[in-house]
C-alpha atoms as a PDB file:
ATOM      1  CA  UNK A   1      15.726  17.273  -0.208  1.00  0.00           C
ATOM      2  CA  UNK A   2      12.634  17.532   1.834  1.00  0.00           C
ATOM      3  CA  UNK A   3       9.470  18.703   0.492  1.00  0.00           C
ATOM      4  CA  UNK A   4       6.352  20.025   2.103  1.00  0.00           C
ATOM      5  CA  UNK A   5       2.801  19.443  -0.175  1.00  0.00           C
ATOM      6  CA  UNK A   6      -0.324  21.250   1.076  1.00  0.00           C
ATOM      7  CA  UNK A   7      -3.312  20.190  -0.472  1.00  0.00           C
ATOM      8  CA  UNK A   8      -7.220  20.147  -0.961  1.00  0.00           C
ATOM      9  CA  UNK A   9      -9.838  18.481  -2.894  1.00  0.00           C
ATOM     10  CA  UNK A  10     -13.132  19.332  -4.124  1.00  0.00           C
ATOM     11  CA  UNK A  11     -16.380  19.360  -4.206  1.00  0.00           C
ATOM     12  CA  UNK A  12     -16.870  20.102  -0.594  1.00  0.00           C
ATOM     13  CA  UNK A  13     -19.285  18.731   1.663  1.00  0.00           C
ATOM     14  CA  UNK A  14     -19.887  20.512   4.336  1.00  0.00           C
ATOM     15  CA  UNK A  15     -22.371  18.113   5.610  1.00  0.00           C
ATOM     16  CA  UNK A  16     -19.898  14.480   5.789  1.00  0.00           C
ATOM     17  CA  UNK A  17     -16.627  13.832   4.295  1.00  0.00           C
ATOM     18  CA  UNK A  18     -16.926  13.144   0.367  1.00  0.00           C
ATOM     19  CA  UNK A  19     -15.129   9.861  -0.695  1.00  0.00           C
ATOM     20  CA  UNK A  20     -12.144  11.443  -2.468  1.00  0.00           C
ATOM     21  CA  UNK A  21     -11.444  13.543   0.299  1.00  0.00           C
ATOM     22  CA  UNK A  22     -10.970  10.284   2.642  1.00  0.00           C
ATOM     23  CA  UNK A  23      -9.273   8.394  -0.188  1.00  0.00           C
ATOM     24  CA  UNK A  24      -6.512  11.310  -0.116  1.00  0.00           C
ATOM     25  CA  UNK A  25      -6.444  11.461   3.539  1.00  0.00           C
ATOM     26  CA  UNK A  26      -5.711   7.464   3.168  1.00  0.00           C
ATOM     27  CA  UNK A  27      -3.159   7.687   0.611  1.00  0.00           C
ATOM     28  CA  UNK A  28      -1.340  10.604   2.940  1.00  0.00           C
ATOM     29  CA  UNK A  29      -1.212   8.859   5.878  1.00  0.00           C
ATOM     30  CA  UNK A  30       0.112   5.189   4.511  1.00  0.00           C
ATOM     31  CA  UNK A  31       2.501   7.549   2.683  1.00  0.00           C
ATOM     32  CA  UNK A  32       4.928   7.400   5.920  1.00  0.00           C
ATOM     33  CA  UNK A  33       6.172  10.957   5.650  1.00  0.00           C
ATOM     34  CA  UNK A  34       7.276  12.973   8.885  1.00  0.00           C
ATOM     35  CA  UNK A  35       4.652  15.358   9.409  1.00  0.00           C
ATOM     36  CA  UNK A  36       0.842  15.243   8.547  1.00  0.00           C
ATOM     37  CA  UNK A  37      -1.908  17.607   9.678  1.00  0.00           C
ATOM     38  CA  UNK A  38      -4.774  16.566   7.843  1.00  0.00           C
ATOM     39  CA  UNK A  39      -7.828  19.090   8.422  1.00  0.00           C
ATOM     40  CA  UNK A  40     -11.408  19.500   6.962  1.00  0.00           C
ATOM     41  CA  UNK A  41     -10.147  22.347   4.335  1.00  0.00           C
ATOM     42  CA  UNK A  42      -6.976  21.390   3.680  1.00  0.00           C
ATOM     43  CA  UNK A  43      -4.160  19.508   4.464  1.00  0.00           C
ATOM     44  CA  UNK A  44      -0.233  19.185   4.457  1.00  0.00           C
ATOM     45  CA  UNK A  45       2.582  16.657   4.263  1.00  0.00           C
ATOM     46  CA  UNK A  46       6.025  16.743   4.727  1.00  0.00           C
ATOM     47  CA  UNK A  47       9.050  14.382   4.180  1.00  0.00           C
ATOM     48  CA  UNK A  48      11.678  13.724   2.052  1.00  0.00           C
ATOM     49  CA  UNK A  49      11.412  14.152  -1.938  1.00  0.00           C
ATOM     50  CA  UNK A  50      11.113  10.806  -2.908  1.00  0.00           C
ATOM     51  CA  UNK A  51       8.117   9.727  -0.593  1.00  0.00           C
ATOM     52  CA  UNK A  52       6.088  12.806  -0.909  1.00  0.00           C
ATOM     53  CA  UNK A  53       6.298  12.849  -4.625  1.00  0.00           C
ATOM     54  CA  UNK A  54       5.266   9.473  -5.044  1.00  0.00           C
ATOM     55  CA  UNK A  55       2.025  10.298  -2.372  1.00  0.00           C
ATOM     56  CA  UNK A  56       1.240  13.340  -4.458  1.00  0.00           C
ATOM     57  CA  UNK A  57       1.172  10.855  -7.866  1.00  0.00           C
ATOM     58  CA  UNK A  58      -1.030   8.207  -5.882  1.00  0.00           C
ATOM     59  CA  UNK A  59      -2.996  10.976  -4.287  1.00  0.00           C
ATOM     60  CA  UNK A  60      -3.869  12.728  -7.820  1.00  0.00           C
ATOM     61  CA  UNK A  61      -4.884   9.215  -9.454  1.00  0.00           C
ATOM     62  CA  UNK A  62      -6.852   7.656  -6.037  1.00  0.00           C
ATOM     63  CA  UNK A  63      -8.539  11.328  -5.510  1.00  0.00           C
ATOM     64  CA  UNK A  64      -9.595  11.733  -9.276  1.00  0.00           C
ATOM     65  CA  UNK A  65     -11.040   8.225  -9.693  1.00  0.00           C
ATOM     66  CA  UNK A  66     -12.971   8.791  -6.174  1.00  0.00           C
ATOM     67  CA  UNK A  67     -15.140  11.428  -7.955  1.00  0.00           C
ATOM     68  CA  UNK A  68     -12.558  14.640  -7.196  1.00  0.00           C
ATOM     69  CA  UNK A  69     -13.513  17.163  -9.742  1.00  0.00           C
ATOM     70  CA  UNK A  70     -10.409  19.387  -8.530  1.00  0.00           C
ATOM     71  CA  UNK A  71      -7.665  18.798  -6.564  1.00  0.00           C
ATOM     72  CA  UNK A  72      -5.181  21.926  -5.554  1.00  0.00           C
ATOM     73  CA  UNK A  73      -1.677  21.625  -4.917  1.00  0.00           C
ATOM     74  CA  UNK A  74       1.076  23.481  -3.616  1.00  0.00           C
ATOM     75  CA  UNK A  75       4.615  21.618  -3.180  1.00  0.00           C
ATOM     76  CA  UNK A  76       7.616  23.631  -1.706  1.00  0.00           C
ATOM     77  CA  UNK A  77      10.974  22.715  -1.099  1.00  0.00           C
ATOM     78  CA  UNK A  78      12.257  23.034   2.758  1.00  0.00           C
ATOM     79  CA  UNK A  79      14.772  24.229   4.210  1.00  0.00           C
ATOM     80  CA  UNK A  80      16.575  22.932   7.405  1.00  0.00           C
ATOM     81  CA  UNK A  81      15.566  25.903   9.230  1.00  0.00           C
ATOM     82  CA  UNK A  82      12.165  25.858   7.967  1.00  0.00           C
ATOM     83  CA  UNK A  83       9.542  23.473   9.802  1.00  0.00           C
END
C-alpha cells in the first residue's frame, strides 16, 4: 500500500523558519520515501505504508518536543493511477 501524508506545523514564522518546522522537514527527508515537496506552508510525502507511517510517528514526537504547538495531518491511501 502506498500512502501519501501532507502536513504542516505551527506557530508560523513568517519572518525565519521556526525549529519544529526544520526538525519535521529533517525527519521527512531521512525518511527515504519516493516523493517529497517540502514548502514554507505545507508539505507532502509519499511512499509505501510502512515508511511513511513510521515518519509521521517520528515527525509528531521530533515536531512536538521542538516547541510545535499544532501539527496538521492528512494521510491518504494511493492508488496506482493516482500520483
Amino acid at each position: 500500500m502506498r500512502l501519501r501524508v501532507e502536513f504542516t506545523t505551527e506557530p508560523f514564522d513568517l519572518d525565519e523558519a521556526p525549529a519544529h518546522a526544520l526538525v519535521a522537514r529533517e525527519v521527512i527527508e531521512a525518511a527515504e520515501l519516493d516523493e517529497v515537496d517540502v514548502g514554507p506552508f505545507g508539505n507532502t510525502a509519499e511512499g509505501g505504508a510502512e515508511r511513511v507511517l513510521a515518519a509521521v510517528d517520528a515527525l509528531l514526537r521530533k515536531a512536538l518536543e521542538a516547541g510545535a504547538t499544532r501539527v496538521s495531518l492528512q494521510v491518504n491511501v494511493v492508488g496506482e493511477g493516482e500520483r
